[in-house]
Protein backbone atom coordinates (compact mmCIF):
# COMPACT_ATOMS: atom_id res chain seq x y z
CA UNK A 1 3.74 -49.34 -29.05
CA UNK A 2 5.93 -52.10 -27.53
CA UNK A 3 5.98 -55.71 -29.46
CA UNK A 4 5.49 -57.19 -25.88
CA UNK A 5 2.19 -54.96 -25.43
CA UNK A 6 1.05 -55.67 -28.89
CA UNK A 7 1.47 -59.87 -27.88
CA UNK A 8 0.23 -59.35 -24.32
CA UNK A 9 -3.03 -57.65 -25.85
CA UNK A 10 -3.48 -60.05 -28.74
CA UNK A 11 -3.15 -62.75 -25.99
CA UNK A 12 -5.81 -61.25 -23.63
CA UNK A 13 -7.92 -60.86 -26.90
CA UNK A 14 -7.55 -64.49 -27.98
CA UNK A 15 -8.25 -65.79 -24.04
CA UNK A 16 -11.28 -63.87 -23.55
CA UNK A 17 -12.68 -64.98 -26.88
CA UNK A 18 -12.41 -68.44 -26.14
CA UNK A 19 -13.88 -67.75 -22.95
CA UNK A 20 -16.82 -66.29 -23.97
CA UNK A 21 -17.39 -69.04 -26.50
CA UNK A 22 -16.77 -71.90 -23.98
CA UNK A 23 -19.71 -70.91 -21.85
CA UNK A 24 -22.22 -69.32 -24.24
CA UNK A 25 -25.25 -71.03 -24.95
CA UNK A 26 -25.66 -72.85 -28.18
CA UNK A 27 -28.41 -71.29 -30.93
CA UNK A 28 -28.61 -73.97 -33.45
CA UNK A 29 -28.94 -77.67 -31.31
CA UNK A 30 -29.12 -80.54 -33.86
CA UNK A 31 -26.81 -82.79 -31.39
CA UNK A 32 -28.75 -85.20 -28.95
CA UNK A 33 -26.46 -83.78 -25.97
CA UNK A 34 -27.72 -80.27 -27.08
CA UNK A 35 -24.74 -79.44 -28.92
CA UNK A 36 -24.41 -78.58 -32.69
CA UNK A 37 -24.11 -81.64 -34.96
CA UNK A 38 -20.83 -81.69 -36.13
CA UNK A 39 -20.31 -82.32 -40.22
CA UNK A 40 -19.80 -85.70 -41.51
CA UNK A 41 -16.14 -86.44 -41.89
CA UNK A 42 -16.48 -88.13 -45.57
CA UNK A 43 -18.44 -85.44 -46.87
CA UNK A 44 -16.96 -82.58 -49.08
CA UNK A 45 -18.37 -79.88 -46.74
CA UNK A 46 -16.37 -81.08 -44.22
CA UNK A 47 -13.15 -80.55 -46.13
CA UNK A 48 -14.08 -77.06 -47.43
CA UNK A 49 -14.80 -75.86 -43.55
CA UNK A 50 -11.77 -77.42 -42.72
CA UNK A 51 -9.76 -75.49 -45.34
CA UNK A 52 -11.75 -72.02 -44.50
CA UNK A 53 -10.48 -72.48 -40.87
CA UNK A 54 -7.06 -73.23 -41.89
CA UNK A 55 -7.04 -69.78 -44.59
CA UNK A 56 -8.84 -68.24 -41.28
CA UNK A 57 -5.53 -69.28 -38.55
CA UNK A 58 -2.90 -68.29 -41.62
CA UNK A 59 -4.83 -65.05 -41.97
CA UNK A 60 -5.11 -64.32 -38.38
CA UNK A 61 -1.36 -64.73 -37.87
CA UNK A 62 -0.20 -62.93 -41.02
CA UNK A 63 -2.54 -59.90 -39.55
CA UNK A 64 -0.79 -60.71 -35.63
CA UNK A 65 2.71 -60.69 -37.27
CA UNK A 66 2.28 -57.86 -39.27
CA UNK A 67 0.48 -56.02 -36.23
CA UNK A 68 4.13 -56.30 -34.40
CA UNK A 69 6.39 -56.47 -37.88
CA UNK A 70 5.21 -52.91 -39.11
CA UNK A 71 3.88 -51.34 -36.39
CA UNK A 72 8.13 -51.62 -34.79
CA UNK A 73 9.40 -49.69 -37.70
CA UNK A 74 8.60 -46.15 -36.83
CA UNK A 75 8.85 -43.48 -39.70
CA UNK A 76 12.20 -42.01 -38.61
CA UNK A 77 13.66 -46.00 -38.80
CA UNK A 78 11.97 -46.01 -42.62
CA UNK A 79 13.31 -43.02 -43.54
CA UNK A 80 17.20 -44.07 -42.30
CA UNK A 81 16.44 -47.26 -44.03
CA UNK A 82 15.37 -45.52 -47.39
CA UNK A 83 17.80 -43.00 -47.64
CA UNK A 84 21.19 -45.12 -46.28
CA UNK A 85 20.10 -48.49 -46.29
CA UNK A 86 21.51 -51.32 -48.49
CA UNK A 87 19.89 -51.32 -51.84
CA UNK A 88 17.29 -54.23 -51.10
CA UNK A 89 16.38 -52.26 -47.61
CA UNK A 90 15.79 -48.78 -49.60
CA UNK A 91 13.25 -50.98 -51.71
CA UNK A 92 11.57 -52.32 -48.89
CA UNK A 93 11.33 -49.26 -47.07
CA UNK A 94 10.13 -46.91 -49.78
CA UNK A 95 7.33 -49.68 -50.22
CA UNK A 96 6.63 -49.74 -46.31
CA UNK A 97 6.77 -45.88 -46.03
CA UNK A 98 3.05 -44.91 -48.09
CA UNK A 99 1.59 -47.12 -45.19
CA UNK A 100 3.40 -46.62 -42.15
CA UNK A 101 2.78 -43.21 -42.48
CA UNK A 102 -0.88 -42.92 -40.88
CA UNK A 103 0.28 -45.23 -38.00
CA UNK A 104 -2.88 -45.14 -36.04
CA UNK A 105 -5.46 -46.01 -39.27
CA UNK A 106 -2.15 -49.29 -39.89
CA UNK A 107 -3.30 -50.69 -36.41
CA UNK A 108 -6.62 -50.12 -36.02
CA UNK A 109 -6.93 -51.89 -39.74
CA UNK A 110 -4.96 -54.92 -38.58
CA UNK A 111 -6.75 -54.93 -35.33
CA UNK A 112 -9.64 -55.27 -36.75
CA UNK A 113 -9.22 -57.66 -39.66
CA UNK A 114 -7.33 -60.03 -36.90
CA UNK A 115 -10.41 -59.68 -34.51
CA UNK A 116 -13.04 -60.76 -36.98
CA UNK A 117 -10.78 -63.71 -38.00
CA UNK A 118 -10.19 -64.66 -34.54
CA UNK A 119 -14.41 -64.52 -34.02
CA UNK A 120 -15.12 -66.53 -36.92
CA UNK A 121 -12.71 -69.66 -36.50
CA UNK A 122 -14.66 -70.85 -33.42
CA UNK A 123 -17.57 -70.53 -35.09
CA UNK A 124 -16.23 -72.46 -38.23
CA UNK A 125 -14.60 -74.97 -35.76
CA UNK A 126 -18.20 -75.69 -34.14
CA UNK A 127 -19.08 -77.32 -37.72
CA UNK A 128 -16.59 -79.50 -37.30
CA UNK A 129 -16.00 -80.75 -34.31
CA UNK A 130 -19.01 -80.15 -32.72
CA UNK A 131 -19.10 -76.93 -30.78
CA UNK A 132 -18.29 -77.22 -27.30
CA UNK A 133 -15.14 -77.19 -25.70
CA UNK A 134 -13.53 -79.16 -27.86
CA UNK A 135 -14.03 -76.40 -30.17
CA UNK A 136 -12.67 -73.75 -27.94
CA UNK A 137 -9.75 -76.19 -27.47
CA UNK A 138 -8.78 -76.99 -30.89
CA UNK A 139 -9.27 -72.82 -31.55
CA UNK A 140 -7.56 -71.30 -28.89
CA UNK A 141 -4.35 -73.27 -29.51
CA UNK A 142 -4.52 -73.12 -33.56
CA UNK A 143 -4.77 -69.57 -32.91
CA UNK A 144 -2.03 -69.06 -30.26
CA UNK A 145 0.28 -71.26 -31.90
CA UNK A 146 -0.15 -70.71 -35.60
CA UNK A 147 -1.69 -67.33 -35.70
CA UNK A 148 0.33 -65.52 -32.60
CA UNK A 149 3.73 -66.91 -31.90
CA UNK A 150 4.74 -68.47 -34.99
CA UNK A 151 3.94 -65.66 -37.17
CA UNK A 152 5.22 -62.67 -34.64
CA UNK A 153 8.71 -63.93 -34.41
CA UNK A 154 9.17 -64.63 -37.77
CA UNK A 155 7.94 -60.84 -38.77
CA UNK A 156 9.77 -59.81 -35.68
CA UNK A 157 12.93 -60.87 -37.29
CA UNK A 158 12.00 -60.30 -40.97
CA UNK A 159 9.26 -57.39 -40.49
CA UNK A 160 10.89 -55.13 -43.42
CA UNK A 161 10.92 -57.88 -45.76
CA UNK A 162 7.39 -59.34 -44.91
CA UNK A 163 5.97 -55.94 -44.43
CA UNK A 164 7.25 -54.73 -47.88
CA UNK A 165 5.79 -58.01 -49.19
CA UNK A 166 2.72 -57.69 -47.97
CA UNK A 167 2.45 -53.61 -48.14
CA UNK A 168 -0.49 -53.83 -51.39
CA UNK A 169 -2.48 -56.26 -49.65
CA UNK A 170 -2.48 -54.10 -46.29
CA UNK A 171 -3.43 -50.74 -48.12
CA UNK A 172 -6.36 -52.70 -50.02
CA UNK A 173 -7.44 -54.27 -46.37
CA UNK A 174 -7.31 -50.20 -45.65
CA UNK A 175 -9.38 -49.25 -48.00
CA UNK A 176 -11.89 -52.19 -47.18
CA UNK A 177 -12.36 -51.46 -43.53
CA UNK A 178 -11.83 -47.71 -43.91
CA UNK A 179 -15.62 -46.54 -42.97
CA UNK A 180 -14.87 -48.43 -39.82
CA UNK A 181 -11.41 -48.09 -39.17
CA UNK A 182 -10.56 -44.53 -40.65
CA UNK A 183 -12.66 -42.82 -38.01
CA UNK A 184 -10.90 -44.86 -34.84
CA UNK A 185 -8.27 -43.48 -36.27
CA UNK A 186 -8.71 -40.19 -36.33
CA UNK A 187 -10.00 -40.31 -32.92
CA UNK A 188 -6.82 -41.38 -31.83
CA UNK A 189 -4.94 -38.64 -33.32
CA UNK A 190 -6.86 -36.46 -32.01
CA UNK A 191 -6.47 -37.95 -28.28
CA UNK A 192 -3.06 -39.27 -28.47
CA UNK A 193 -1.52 -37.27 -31.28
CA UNK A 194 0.08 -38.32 -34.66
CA UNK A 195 2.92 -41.09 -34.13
CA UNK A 196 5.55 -39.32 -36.61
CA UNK A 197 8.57 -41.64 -35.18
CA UNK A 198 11.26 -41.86 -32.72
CA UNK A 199 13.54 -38.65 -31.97
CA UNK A 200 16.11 -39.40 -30.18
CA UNK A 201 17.44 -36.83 -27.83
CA UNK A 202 21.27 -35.65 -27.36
CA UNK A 203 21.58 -38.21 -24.64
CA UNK A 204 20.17 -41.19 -26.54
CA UNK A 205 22.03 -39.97 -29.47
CA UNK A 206 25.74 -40.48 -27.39
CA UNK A 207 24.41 -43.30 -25.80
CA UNK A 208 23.68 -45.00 -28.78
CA UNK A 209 26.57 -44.30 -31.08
CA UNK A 210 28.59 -45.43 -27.68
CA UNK A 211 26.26 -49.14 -28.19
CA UNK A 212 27.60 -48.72 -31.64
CA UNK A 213 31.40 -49.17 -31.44
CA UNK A 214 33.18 -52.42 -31.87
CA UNK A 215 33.21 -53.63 -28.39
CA UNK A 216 29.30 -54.09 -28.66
CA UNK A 217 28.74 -55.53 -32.03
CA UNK A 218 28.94 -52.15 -34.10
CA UNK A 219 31.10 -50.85 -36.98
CA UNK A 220 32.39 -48.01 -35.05
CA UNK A 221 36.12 -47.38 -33.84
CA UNK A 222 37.00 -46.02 -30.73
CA UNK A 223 37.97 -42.66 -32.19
CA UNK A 224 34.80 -42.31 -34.54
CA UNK A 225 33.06 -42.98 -30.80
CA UNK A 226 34.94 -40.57 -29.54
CA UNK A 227 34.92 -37.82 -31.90
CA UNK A 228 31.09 -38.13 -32.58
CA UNK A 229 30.21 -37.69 -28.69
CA UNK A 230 32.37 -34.76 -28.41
CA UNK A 231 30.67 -33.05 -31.66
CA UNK A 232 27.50 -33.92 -29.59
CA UNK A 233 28.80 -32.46 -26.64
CA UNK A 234 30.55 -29.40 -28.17
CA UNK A 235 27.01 -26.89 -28.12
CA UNK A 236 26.98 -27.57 -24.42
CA UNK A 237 30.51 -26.40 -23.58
CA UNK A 238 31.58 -22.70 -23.30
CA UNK A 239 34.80 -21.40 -24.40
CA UNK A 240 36.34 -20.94 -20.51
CA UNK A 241 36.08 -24.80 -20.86
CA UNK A 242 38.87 -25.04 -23.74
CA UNK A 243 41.17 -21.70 -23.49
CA UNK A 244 44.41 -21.11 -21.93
CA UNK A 245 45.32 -18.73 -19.14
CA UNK A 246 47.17 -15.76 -19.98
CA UNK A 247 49.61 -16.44 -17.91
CA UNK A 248 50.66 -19.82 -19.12
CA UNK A 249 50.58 -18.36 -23.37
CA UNK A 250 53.99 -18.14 -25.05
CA UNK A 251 53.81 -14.55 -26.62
CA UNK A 252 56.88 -12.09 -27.36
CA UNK A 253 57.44 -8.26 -26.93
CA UNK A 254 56.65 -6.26 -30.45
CA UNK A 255 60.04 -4.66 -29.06
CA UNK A 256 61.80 -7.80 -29.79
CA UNK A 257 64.10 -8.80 -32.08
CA UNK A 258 63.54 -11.81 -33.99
CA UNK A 259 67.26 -13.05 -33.27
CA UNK A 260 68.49 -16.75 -33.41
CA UNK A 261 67.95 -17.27 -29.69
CA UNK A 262 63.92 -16.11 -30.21
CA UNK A 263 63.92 -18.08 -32.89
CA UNK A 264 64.90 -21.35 -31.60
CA UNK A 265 62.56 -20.34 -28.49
CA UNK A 266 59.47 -20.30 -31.00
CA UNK A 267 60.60 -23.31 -32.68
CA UNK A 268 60.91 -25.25 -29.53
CA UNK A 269 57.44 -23.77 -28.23
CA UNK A 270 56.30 -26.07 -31.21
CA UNK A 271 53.31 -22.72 -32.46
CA UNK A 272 52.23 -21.89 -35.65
CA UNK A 273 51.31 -19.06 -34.58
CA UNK A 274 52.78 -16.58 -31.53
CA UNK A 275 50.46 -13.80 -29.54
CA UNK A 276 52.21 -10.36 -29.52
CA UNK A 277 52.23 -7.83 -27.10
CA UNK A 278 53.18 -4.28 -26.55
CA UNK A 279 54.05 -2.94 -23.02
CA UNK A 280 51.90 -5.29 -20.94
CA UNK A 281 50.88 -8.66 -21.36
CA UNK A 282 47.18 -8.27 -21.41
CA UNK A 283 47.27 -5.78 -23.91
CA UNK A 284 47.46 -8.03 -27.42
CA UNK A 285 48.36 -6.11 -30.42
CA UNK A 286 47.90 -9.03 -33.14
CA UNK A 287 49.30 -11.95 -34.14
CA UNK A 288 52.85 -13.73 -35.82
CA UNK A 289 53.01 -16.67 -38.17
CA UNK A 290 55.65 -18.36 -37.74
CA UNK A 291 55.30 -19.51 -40.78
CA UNK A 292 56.18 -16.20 -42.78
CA UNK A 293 59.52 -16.13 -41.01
CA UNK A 294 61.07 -19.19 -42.45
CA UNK A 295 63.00 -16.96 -44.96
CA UNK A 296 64.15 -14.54 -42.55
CA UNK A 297 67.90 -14.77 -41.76
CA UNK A 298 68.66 -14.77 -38.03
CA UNK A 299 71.88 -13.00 -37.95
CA UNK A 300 69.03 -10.22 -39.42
CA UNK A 301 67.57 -9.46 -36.27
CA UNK A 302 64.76 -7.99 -37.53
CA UNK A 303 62.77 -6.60 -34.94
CA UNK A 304 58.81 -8.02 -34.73
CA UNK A 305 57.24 -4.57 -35.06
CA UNK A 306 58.68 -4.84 -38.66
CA UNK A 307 57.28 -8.28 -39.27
CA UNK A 308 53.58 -9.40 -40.55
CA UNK A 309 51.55 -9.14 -37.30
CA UNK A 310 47.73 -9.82 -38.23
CA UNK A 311 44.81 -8.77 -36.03
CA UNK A 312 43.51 -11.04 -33.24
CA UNK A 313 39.60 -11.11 -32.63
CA UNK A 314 37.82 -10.53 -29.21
CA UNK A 315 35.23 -12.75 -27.26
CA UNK A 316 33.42 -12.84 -24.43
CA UNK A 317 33.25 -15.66 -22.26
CA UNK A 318 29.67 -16.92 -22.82
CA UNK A 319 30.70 -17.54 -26.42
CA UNK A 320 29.84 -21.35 -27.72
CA UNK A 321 32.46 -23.07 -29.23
CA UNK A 322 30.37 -24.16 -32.04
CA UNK A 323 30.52 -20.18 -32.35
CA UNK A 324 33.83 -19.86 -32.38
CA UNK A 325 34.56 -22.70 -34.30
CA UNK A 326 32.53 -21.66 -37.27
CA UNK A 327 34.63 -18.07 -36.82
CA UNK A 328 37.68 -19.84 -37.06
CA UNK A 329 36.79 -22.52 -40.17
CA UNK A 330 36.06 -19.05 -42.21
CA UNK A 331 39.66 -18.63 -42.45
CA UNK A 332 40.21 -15.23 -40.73
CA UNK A 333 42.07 -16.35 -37.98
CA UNK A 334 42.74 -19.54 -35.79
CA UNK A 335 42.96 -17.46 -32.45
CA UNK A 336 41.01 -15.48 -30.37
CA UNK A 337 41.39 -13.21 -27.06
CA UNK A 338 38.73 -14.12 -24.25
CA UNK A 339 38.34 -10.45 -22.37
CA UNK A 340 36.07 -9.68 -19.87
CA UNK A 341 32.74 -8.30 -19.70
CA UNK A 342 33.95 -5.17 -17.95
CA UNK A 343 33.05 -2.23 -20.04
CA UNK A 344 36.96 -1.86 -20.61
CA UNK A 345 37.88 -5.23 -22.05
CA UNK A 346 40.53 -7.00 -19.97
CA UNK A 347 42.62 -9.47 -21.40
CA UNK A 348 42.04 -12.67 -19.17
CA UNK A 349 43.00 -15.29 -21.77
CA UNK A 350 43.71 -17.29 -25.20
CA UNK A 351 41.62 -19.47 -26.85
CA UNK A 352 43.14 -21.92 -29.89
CA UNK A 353 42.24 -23.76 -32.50
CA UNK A 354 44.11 -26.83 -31.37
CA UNK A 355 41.90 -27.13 -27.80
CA UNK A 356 38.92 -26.14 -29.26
CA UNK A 357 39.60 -29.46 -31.62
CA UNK A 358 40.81 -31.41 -28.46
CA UNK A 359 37.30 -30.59 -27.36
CA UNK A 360 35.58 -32.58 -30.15
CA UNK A 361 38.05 -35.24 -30.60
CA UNK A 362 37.76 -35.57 -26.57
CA UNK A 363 41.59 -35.77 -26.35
CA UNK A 364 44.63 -33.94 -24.99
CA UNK A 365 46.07 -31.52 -27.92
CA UNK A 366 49.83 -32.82 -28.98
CA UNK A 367 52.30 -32.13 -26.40
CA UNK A 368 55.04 -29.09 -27.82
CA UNK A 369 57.91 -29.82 -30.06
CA UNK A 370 60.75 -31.31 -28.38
CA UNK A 371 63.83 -30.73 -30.33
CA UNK A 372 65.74 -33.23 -27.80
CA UNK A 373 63.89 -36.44 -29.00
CA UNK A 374 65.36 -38.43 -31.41
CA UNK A 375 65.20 -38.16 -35.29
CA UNK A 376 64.18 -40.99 -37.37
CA UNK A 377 66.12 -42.32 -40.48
CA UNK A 378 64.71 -39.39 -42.75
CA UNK A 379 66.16 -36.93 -40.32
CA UNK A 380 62.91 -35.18 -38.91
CA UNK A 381 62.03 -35.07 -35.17
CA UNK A 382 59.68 -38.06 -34.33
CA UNK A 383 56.92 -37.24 -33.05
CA UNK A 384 53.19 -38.64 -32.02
CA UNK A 385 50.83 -37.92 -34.96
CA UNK A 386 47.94 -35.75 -34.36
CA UNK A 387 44.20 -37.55 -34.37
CA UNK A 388 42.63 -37.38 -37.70
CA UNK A 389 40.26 -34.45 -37.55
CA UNK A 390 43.30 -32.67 -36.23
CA UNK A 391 45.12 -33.77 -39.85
CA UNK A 392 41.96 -32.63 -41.80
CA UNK A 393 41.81 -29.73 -39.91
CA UNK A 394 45.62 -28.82 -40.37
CA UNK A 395 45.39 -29.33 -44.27
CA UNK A 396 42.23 -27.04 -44.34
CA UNK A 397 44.38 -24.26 -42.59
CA UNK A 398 47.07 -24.56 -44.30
CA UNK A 399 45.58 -24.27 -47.48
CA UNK A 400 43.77 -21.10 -46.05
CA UNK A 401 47.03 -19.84 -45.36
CA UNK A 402 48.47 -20.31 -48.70
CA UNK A 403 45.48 -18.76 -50.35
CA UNK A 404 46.20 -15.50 -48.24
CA UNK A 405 49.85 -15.92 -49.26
CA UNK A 406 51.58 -17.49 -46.96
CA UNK A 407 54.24 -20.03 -47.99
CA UNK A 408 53.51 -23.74 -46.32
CA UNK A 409 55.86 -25.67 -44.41
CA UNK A 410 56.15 -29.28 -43.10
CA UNK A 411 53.57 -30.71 -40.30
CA UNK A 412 56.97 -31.38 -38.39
CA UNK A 413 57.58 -27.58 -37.80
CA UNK A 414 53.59 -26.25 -36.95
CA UNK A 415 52.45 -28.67 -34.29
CA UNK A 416 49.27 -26.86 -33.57
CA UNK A 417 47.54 -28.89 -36.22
């Protein structure tokens, strides 16, 4: 329920109310113009109505504010609260959550317990002043202004610390009005359902870390924005989305001879890793690390069929890249072969670890190694560094790597990752 439907209805409530008690017909007539005799104003009586009406308008509001305080923080905004809040907020929360929990027996209780207040100031009022208008005057506007507005923006603005405060007295008012109130509310449970909370769909969700970053108030950097709504967007996506053509893959011949000139070709590709093939393109025998040829002298020529080549996995196209991510975090390989779904697999295309990453970060992978650009003072290439789940990534492979025995080099020389 909205706060501007819960004010709107307490409003209507309130109005018709004094309505009805502006043109009913007096019982008790002990006033010569028919009305009721109001008290005397020295006598004690007078004093101890007067403070019963003004315990009746604080009551009343507490009930109104807490209607709109605790009835706005849903159970999935409690349990955030209690589990990642600030200390203080956990408190609070915890003490809301026993409470909040039954939503629909919380407003029926406060509904209730605000009605009967609201019913019996007018009546207390007539004592005083009379009965009359002047009653339903003096009422109506103690109760709108000290029992609705008053109190519903202050819990409005404080409703986890007033509704923690006040969290006993509400489950003893509970218990109090329960033969009334319990079965209203399991009536509307059984009509409306149980309220168990907001859950936000995967829309909402990128929408609302996107309300989150700096630029509207949040704590949130651009690239936690970004990164976050492309993890979000990531089970929608297919792996034709991410991979690269066949045609446009750097791979070499497992005739080939791993000379100086192939060398320098692979270091200038800027991969940590090289497809290789054996007679045609499209048929993929494994893969090379570059990596495990940083020992190998070029002069050597050692041809690739002799080198480490390890095995290359297949996928189809319909493949998720949450899928294929979680293939490729398990450490047994950080490339895959899209075929297609012809009963004799065709070789259509490569699919990375470095795009699939672009996909979730939401940006371009690094461009390739470009041994033309100018060294800084340490001597290494300069070069744009990688965004930083593309740095966590690279240390988690790397380590992979070393653990199946591969030695590690610099970030500088594998610009996958």
């Amino acid at each position: 329920m909205k706060p501007w439907q819960i004010r709107a209805g307490w409003l209507g409530v309130t109005l018709v109310s004094a309505a009805r008690r502006a043109w009913a017909t007096p019982v008790d007539t002990n006033g010569p113009d028919g009305t009721e005799a109001p008290v005397p104003v020295d006598s004690s009586e007078f004093y101890v109505r007067l403070g019963i009406c003004a315990v009746l308008v604080l009551a009343g509001g507490l009930l109104a504010g807490l209607t709109l305080g605790l009835m706005s923080l849903d159970e999935t905004n409690l349990h955030i609260l209690a589990t990642s809040g600030t200390p203080q907020q956990q408190k609070y929360a915890r003490r809301i959550q026993p409470i909040r929990k039954n939503g629909h027996w919380l407003l029926v209780t406060l509904l209730l317990g605000n009605t009967v207040i609201n019913e019996t100031l007018p009546i207390m009022l007539d004592s005083i002043l009379g009965g009359g208008f002047m009653a339903v005057l003096v009422s109506t506007a103690a109760i709108v202004l000290f029992g609705e507005i008053i109190p519903q923006s202050a819990c409005a603005r404080y409703g986890l610390a007033i509704g923690a405060f006040f969290a006993y007295p509400v489950r003893l008012l509970q218990y109090a009005l329960a033969p009334l109130g319990y079965p209203i509310a399991l009536l509307l449970d059984y009509v409306l359902g149980p309220d168990h909370g907001v859950i936000y769909k995967k829309a909402q969700l990128k929408e609302l870390v996107s309300l989150s970053d700096a630029a509207h108030g949040g704590n949130l950097s651009a690239d936690e924005v970004t990164i976050i709504r492309g993890a979000l967007e990531l089970s929608d996506k297919r792996i034709v989305e991410v991979m690269t053509e066949l045609k446009n893959v750097f791979m070499v011949d497992i005739d080939a001879r791993l000379d100086r000139e192939l060398l320098t070709e692979m270091l200038r590709q800027g991969h940590s890793r090289v497809p290789v093939y054996e007679g045609a393109r499209e048929n993929i025998v494994g893969v090379l690390l570059v990596k495990s040829l940083i020992l190998l002298d070029p002069d050597d020529e050692l041809p690739v069929r002799e080198a480490r080549i390890t095995g290359i996995p297949l996928v189809t196209p319909d493949v998720s890249l949450y899928d294929i991510l979680n293939a490729f975090q398990e450490g047994g390989s950080h490339m895959a072969v899209c075929v297609g779904p012809r009963p004799v697999h065709s070789t259509s295309s490569m699919l990375e670890t470095t795009p699939l990453l672009g996909s979730v970060n939401s940006m371009p992978p690094p461009p390739p190694l470009d041994l033309s650009s100018k060294t800084t003072q340490s001597g290494s290439p300069s070069s744009r560094s990688p965004p930083p789940l593309l740095r966590k990534l690279s240390s988690y492979i790397r380590s992979s790597d070393a653990r199946n025995g591969f030695a590690d080099i610099s970030h500088e020389s594998v610009r996958d990752f």
